[in-house]
Protein backbone atom coordinates (compact mmCIF):
# COMPACT_ATOMS: atom_id res chain seq x y z
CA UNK A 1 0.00 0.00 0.00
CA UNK A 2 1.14 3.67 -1.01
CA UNK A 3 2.17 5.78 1.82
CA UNK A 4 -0.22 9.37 1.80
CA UNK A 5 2.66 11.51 2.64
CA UNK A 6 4.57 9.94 -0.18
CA UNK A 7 1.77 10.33 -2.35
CA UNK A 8 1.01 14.25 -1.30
CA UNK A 9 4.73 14.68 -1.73
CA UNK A 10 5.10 13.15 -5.22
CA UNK A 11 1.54 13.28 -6.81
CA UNK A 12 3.08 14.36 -10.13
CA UNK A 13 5.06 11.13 -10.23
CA UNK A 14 2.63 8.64 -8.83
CA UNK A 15 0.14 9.85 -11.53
CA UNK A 16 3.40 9.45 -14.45
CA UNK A 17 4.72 5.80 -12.84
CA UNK A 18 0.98 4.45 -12.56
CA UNK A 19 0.46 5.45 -16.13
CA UNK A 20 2.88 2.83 -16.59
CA UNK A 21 0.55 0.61 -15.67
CA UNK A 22 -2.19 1.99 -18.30
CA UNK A 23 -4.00 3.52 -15.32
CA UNK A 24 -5.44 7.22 -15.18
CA UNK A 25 -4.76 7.37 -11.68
CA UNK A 26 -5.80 11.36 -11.51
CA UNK A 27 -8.79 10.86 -9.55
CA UNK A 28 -7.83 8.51 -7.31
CA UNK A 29 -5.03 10.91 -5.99
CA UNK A 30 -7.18 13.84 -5.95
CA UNK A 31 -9.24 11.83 -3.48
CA UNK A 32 -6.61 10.58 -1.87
CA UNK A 33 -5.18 14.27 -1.03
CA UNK A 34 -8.85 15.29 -0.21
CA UNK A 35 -9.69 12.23 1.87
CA UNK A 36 -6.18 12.98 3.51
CA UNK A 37 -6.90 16.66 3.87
CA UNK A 38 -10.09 16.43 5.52
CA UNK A 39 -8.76 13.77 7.73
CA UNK A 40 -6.33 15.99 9.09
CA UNK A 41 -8.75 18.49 9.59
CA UNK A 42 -11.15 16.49 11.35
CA UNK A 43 -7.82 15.47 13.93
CA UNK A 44 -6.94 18.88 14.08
CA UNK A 45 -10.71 19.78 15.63
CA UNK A 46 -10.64 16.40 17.42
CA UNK A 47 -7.58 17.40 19.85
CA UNK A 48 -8.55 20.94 19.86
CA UNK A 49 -12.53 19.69 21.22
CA UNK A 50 -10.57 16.94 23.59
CA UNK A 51 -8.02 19.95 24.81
CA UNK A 52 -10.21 22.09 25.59
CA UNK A 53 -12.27 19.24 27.60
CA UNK A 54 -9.57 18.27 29.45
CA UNK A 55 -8.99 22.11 30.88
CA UNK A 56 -12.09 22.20 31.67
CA UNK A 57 -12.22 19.00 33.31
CA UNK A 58 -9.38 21.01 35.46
CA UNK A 59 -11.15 23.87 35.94
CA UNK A 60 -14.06 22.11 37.16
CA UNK A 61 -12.06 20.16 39.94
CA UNK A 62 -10.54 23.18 41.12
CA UNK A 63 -14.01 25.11 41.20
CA UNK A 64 -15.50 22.38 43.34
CA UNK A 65 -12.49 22.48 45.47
CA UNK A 66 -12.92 26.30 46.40
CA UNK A 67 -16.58 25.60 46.61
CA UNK A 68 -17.87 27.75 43.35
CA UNK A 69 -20.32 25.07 43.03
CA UNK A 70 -22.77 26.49 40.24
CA UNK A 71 -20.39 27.71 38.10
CA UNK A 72 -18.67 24.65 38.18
CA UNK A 73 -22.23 22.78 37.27
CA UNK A 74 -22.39 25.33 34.23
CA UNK A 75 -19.29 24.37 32.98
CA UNK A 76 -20.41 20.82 33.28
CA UNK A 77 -22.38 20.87 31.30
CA UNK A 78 -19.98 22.59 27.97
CA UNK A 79 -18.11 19.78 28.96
CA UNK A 80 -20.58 17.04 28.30
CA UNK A 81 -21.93 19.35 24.75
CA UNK A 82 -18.23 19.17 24.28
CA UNK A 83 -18.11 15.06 24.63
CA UNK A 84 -20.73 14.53 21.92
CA UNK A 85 -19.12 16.84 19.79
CA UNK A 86 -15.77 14.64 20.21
CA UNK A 87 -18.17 11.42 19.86
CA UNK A 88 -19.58 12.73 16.82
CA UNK A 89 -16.32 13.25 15.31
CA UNK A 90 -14.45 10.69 16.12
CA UNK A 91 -17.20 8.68 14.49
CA UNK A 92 -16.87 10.86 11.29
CA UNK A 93 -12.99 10.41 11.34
CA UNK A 94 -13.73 6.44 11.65
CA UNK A 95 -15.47 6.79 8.56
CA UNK A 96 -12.98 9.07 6.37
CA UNK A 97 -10.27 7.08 7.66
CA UNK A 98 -11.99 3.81 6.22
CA UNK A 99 -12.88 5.63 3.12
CA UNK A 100 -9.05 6.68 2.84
CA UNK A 101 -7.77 3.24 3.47
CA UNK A 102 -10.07 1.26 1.12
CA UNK A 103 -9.13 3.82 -1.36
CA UNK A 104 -5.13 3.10 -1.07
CA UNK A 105 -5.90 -0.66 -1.18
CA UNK A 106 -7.68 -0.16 -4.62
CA UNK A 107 -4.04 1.68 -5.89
CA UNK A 108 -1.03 -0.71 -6.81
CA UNK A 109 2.47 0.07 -6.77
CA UNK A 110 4.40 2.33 -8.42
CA UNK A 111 6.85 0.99 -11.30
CA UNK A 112 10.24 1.73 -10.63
CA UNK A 113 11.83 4.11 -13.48
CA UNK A 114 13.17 1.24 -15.18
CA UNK A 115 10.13 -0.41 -16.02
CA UNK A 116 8.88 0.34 -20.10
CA UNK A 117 6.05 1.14 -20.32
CA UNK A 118 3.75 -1.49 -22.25
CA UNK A 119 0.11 -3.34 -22.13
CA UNK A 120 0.88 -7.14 -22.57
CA UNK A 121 3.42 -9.23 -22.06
CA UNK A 122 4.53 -8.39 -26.13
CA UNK A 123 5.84 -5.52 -24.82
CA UNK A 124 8.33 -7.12 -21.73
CA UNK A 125 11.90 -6.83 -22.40
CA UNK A 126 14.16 -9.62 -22.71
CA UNK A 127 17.21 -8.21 -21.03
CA UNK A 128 19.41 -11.81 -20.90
CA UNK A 129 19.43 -15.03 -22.61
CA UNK A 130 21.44 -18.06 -21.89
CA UNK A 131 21.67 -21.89 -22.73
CA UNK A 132 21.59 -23.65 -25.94
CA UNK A 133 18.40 -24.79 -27.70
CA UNK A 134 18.90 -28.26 -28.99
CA UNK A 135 18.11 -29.98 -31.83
CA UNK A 136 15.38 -32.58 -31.12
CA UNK A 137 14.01 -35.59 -33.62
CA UNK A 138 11.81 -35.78 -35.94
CA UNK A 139 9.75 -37.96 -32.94
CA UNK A 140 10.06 -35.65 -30.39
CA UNK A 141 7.20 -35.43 -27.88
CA UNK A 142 5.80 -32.70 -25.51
CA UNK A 143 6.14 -33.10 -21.73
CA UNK A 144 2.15 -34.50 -21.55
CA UNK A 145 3.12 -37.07 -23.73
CA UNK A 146 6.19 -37.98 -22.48
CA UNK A 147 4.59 -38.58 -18.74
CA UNK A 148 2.14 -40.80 -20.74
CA UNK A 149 5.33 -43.19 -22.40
CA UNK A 150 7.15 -43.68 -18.94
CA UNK A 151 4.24 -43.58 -16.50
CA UNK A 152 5.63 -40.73 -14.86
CA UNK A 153 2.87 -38.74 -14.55
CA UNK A 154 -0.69 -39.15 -14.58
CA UNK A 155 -3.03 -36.62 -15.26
CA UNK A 156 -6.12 -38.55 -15.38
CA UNK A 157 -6.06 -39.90 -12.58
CA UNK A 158 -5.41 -36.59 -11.13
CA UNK A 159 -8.79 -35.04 -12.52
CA UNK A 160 -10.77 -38.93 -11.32
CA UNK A 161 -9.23 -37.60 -7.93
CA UNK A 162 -10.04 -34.35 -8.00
CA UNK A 163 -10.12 -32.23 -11.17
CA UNK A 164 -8.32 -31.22 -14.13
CA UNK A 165 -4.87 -29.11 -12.39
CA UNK A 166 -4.19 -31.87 -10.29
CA UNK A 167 -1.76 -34.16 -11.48
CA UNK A 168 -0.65 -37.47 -9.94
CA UNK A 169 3.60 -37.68 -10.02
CA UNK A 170 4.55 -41.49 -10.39
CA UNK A 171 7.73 -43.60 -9.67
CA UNK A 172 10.41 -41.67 -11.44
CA UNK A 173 8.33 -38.57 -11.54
CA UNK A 174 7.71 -38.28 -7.90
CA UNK A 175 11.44 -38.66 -7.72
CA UNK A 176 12.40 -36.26 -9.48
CA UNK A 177 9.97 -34.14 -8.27
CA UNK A 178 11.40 -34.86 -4.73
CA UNK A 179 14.65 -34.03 -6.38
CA UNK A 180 14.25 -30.87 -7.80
CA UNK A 181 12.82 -29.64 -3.97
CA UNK A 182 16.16 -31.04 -2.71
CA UNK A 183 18.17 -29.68 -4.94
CA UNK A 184 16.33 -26.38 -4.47
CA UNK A 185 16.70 -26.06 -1.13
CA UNK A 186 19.99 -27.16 -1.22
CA UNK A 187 21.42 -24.46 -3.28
CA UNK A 188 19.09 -21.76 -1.57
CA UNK A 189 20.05 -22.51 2.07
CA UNK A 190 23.99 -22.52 1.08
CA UNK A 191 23.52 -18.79 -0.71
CA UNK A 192 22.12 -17.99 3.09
CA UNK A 193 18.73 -18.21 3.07
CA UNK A 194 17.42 -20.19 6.30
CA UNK A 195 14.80 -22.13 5.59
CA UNK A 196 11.27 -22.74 7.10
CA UNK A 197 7.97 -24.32 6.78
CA UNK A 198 5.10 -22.48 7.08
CA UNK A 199 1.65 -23.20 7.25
CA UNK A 200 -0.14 -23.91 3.72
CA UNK A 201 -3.54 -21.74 4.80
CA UNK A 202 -3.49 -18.02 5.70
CA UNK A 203 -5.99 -15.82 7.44
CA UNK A 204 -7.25 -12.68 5.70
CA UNK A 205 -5.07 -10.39 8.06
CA UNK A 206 -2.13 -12.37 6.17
CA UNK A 207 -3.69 -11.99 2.55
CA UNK A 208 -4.06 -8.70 3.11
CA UNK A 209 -0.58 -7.68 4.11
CA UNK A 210 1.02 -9.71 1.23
CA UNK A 211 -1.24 -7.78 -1.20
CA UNK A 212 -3.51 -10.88 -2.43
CA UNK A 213 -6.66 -9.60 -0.60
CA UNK A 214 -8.40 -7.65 -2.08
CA UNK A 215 -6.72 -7.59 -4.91
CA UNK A 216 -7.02 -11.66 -5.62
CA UNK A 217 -9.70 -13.48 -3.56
CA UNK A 218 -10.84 -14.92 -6.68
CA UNK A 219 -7.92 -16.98 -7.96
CA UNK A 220 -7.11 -18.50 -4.36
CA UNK A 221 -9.44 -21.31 -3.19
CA UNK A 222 -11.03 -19.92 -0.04
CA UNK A 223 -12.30 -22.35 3.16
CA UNK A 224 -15.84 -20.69 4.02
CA UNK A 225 -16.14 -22.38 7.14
CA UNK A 226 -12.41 -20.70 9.25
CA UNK A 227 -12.48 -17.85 6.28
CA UNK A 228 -8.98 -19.33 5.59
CA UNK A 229 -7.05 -18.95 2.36
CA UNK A 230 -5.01 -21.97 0.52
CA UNK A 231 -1.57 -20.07 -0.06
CA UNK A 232 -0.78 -19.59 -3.63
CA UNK A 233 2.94 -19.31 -2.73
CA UNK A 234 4.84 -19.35 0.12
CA UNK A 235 5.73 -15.67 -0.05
CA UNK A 236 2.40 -15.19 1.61
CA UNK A 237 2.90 -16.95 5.12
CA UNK A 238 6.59 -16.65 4.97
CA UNK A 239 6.69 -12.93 4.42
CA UNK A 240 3.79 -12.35 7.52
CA UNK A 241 6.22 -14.03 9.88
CA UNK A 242 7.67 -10.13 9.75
CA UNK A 243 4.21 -8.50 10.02
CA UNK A 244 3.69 -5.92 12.82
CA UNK A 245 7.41 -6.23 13.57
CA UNK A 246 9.62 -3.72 14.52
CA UNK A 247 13.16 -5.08 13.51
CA UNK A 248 17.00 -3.91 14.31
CA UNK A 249 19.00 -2.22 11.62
CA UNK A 250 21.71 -4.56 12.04
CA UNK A 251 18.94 -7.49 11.93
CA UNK A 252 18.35 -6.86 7.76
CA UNK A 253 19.06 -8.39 5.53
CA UNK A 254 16.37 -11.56 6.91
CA UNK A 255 16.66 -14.14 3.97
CA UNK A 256 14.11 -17.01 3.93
CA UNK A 257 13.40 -19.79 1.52
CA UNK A 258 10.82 -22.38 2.01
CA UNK A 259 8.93 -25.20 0.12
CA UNK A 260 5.16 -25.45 -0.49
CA UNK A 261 2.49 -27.06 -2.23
CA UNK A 262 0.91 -23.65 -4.01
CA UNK A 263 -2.88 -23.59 -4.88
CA UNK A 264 -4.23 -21.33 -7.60
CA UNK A 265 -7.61 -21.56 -9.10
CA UNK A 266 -6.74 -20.05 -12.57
CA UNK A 267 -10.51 -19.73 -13.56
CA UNK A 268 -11.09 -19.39 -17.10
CA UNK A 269 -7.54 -20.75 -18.02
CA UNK A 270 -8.03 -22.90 -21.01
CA UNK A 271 -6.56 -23.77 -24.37
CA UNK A 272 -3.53 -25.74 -25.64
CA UNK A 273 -1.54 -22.85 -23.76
CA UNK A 274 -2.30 -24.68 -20.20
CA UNK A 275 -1.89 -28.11 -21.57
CA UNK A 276 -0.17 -30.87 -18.76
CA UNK A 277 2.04 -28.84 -17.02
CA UNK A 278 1.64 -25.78 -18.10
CA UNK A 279 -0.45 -24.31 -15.58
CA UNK A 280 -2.10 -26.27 -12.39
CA UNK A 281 -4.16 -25.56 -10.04
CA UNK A 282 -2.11 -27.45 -6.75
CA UNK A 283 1.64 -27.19 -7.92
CA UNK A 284 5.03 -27.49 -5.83
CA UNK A 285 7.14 -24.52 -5.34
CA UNK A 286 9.95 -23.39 -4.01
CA UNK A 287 10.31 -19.74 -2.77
CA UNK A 288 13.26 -16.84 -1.30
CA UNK A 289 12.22 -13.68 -0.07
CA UNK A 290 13.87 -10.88 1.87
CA UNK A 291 13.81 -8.12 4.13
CA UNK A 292 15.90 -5.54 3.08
CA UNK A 293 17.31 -2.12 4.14
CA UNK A 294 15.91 0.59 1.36
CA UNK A 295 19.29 1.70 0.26
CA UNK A 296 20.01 -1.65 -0.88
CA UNK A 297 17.25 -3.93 -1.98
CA UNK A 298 17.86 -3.20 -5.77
CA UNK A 299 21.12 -4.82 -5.04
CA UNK A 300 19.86 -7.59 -3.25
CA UNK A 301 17.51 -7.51 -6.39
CA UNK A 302 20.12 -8.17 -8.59
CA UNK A 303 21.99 -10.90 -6.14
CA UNK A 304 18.03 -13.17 -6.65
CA UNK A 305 18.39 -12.76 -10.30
CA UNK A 306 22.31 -14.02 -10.09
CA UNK A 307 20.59 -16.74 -8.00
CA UNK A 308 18.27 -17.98 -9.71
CA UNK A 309 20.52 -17.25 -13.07
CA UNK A 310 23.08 -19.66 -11.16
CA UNK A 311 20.06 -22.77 -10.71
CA UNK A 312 19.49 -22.52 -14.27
CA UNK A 313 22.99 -22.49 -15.65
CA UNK A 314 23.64 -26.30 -14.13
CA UNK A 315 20.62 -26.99 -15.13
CA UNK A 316 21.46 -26.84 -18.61
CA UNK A 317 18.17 -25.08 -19.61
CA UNK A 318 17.78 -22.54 -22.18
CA UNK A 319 16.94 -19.93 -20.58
CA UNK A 320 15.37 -15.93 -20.75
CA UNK A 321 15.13 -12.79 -18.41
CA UNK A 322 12.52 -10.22 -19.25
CA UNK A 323 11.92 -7.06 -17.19
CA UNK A 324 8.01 -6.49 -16.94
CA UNK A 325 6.17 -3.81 -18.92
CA UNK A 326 3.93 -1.85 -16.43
CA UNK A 327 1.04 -3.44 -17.98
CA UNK A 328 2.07 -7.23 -16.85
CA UNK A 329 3.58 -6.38 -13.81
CA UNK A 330 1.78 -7.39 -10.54
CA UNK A 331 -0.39 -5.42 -7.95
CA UNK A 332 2.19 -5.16 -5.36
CA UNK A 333 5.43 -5.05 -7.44
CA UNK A 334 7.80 -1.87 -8.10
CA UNK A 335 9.99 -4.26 -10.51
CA UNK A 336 9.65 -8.13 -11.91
CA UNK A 337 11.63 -9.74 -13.55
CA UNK A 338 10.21 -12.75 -15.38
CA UNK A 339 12.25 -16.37 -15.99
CA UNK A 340 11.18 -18.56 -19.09
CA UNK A 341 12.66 -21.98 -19.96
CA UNK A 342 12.59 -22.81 -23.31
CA UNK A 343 10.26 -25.76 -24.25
CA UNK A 344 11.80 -26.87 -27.44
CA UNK A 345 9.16 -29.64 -28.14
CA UNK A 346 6.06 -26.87 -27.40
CA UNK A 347 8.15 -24.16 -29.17
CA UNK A 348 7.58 -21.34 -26.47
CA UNK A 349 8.59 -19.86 -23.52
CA UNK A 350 7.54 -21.00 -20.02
CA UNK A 351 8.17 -18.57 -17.17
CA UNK A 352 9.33 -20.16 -14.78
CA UNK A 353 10.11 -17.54 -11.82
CA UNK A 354 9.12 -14.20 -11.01
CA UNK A 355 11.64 -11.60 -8.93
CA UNK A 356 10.12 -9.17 -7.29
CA UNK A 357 10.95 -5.83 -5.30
CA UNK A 358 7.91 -4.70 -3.56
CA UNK A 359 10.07 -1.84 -1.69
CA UNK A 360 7.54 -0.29 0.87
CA UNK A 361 4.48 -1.60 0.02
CA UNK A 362 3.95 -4.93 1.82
CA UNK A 363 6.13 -3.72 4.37
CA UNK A 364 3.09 -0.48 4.61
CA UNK A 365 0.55 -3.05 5.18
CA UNK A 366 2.42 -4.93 7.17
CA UNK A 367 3.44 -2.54 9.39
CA UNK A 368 7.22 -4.14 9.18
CA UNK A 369 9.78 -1.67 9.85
CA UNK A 370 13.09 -1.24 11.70
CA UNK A 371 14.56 1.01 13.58
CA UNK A 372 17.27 2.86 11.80
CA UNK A 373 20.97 4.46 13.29
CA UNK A 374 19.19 7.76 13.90
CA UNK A 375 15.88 5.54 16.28
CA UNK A 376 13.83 6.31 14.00
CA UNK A 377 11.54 3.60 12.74
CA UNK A 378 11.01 3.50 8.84
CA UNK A 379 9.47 0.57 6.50
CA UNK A 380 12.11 -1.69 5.25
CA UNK A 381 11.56 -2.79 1.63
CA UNK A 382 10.53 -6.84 0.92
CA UNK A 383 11.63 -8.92 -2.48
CA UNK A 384 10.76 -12.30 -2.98
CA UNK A 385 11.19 -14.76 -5.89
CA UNK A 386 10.36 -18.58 -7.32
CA UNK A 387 13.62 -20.74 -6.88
CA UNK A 388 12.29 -22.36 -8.56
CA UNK A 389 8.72 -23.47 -9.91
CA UNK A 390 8.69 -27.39 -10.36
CA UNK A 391 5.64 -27.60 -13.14
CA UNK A 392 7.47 -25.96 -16.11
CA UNK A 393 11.00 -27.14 -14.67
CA UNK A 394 10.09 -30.36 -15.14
CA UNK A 395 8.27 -29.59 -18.21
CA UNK A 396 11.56 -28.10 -19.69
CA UNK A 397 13.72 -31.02 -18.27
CA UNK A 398 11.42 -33.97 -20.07
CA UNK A 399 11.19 -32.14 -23.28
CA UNK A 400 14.60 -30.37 -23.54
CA UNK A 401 16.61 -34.01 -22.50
CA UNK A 402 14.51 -36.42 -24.70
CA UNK A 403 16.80 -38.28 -26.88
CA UNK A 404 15.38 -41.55 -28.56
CA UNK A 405 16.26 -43.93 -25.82
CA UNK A 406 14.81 -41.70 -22.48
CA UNK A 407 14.71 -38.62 -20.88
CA UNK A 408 18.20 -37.96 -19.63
CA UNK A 409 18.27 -36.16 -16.25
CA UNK A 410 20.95 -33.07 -15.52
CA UNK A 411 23.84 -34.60 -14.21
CA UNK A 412 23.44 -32.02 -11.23
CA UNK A 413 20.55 -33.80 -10.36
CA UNK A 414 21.36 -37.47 -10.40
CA UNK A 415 22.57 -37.29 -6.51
CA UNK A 416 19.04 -36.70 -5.50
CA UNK A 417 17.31 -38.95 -7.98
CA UNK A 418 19.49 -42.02 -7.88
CA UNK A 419 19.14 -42.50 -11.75
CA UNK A 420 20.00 -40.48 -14.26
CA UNK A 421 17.71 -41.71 -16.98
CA UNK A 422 14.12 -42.30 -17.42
CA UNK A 423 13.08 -44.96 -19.66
């Protein structure tokens, strides 16, 4: 969530970065500033009415004290006028408060400067590429068809379970599955992250301070009977562990990674484009955020890009980085950058990661600060990122290391699968 000072201070440039976005944000900041403005007027009149109850309150003791009993009765009753007047607007500053904050919850982030400006996801730029493409056979197969050869996968059995999106891993599958977590958490926890588990349903005082509520509700599958939330990644209960927190300066960076099933609901995905693994509705994921002093989260930025860059590279995937357009980048993000694998049998790009710096605005509604070398408490900034998504990993591994005798795994794998082909 946008500060208000920060907005009154900069309207010019909220209006230009959320234009970014394709938004005409000029009314919703002249509301803000007004909502703000009579706010602070309304506070303003509030302490004055309470002040001057207060001295009166004095007065009144003192009167009774030197036995000026009537006049003290008179001013009694200004006092009590002077109570409903404080009732009556505290009541409306309730209300314009409410007004003010559903408001900011309605406004997303502003792009950093670097972001182009764009509508779709045509317009991201692809600012690195890496990894050869190879040359597959004439037989080649997509990663839906492979899982059918080697009974790896099964995704009817999956939808005779539950539904389509929920996808049964078999034998070698689950293994590698398994493996890729591993492997994951492996490399994450030795780069310093300290890993947790976390709990795989949220409340809404958690879904709001990530950003999903009320931005999301409909794309996360919701328990009507606690009012919890599924998590659709673990950046959700992993990044509340710091709400309402007031950290130490020398506490930051905190680094976290942890490993979750992720639940999505994806309603009206359909079309070749969210074939097998493509897109799920219960996938596995694994996830690093941090909490970051402002004057250097774009490094730190920069250091989960290298990260994830470094995953990739002994992978052996072909790989992409795009920065977002403001028109694909997410509610809550200043700057994204996207990962894609390149699925050589599908011929497309698969992202497979998202880096994000969200710099004060989960930390705003999560009331997260720390206190800095001067005592005074400030919002740190929060980044998180996929390292890595399994689905389109392991859509990228099956169809990128077909040969005509198997499905070779990457040799950095083969510790944690025990095999290193699938046949």
């Amino acid at each position: 969530m946008l500060q208000v000072p920060f907005i009154r201070e900069n309207q010019d440039l909220v209006i230009a970065r959320l234009a970014k976005r394709n938004i005409d944000a000029n009314e919703m900041i002249t509301e803000v500033i007004a909502l703000d403005e009579n706010r602070r007027a309304l506070q303003a009149q509030l302490d004055n009415t309470l002040a001057e109850s207060n001295t009166l309150s004095k007065e009144i003791g003192m009167l009774y004290k030197s036995g000026k009993v009537d006049i003290a009765n008179k001013l009694k009753e200004k006092t009590a006028t002077l109570k409903e007047d404080s009732k009556q607007l505290n009541e409306q500053l309730n209300s314009i408060a409410s007004q003010l904050e559903d408001l900011l919850f309605k406004i997303p982030n502003v792009p950093h400067e670097s972001v182009p400006a764009g509508n779709t996801d045509e317009d991201n730029e692809v600012v690195f590429r890496e990894g050869h493409i190879p040359e597959l056979s004439k037989n080649a197969l997509p990663h839906w068809e492979l899982a059918k050869k080697y009974d790896i996968i099964d995704f009817e059995l999956g939808n005779k379970i539950t539904g389509a999106g929920f996808p049964v891993y078999k034998e070698k599958g689950a293994k590698l599955q398994r493996a890729l977590i591993w492997y994951f958490l492996d490399k994450n926890t030795a780069a310093g992250y300290q890993e947790v588990q976390v709990p795989h349903l949220v409340n809404e005082a958690s879904g709001f301070g990530t950003g999903q509520l009320p931005d999301k509700e409909g794309q996360m599958y919701h328990v009507t009977g606690d009012n919890l939330y599924l998590i659709p990644t673990a950046e959700v209960p992993a990044t509340n562990i710091f709400r309402d927190e007031l950290l130490k300066e020398k506490e930051l960076p905190k680094a976290l990674t942890s490993y979750t099933p992720c639940f999505r609901r994806e309603a009206g995905s359909y079309g070749a484009h969210v074939r097998g693994l493509n897109r799920l509705h219960q996938f596995d994921k694994v996830e690093i955020l941090r909490v970051e002093h402002p004057t250097r989260s774009y490094q730190a930025l920069d250091e989960m890009v290298a990260h994830v860059k470094s995953i990739l590279q002994e992978l052996k995937l072909p790989y992409r980085i795009l920065r977002l357009c403001g028109g694909d980048l997410g509610f809550t993000s200043a700057l994204t950058y996207d990962f894609e694998v390149f699925s050589t049998a599908q011929d497309r790009w698969l992202e497979i990661s998202s880096v994000s710096n969200f710099e004060t605005f989960q930390a705003n509604r999560l009331k997260l600060r720390f206190k800095n070398s001067n005592g005074k408490s400030e919002f740190a900034h929060t980044l998180n990122g996929s390292s890595l998504a399994l689905p389109r990993v392991l859509a990228g591994i099956l169809e990128n290391c077909q040969t005509e005798k198997g499905i070779k795994i990457p040799d950095v794998l083969v510790p944690y699968t025990g095999f290193n082909f699938i046949d």
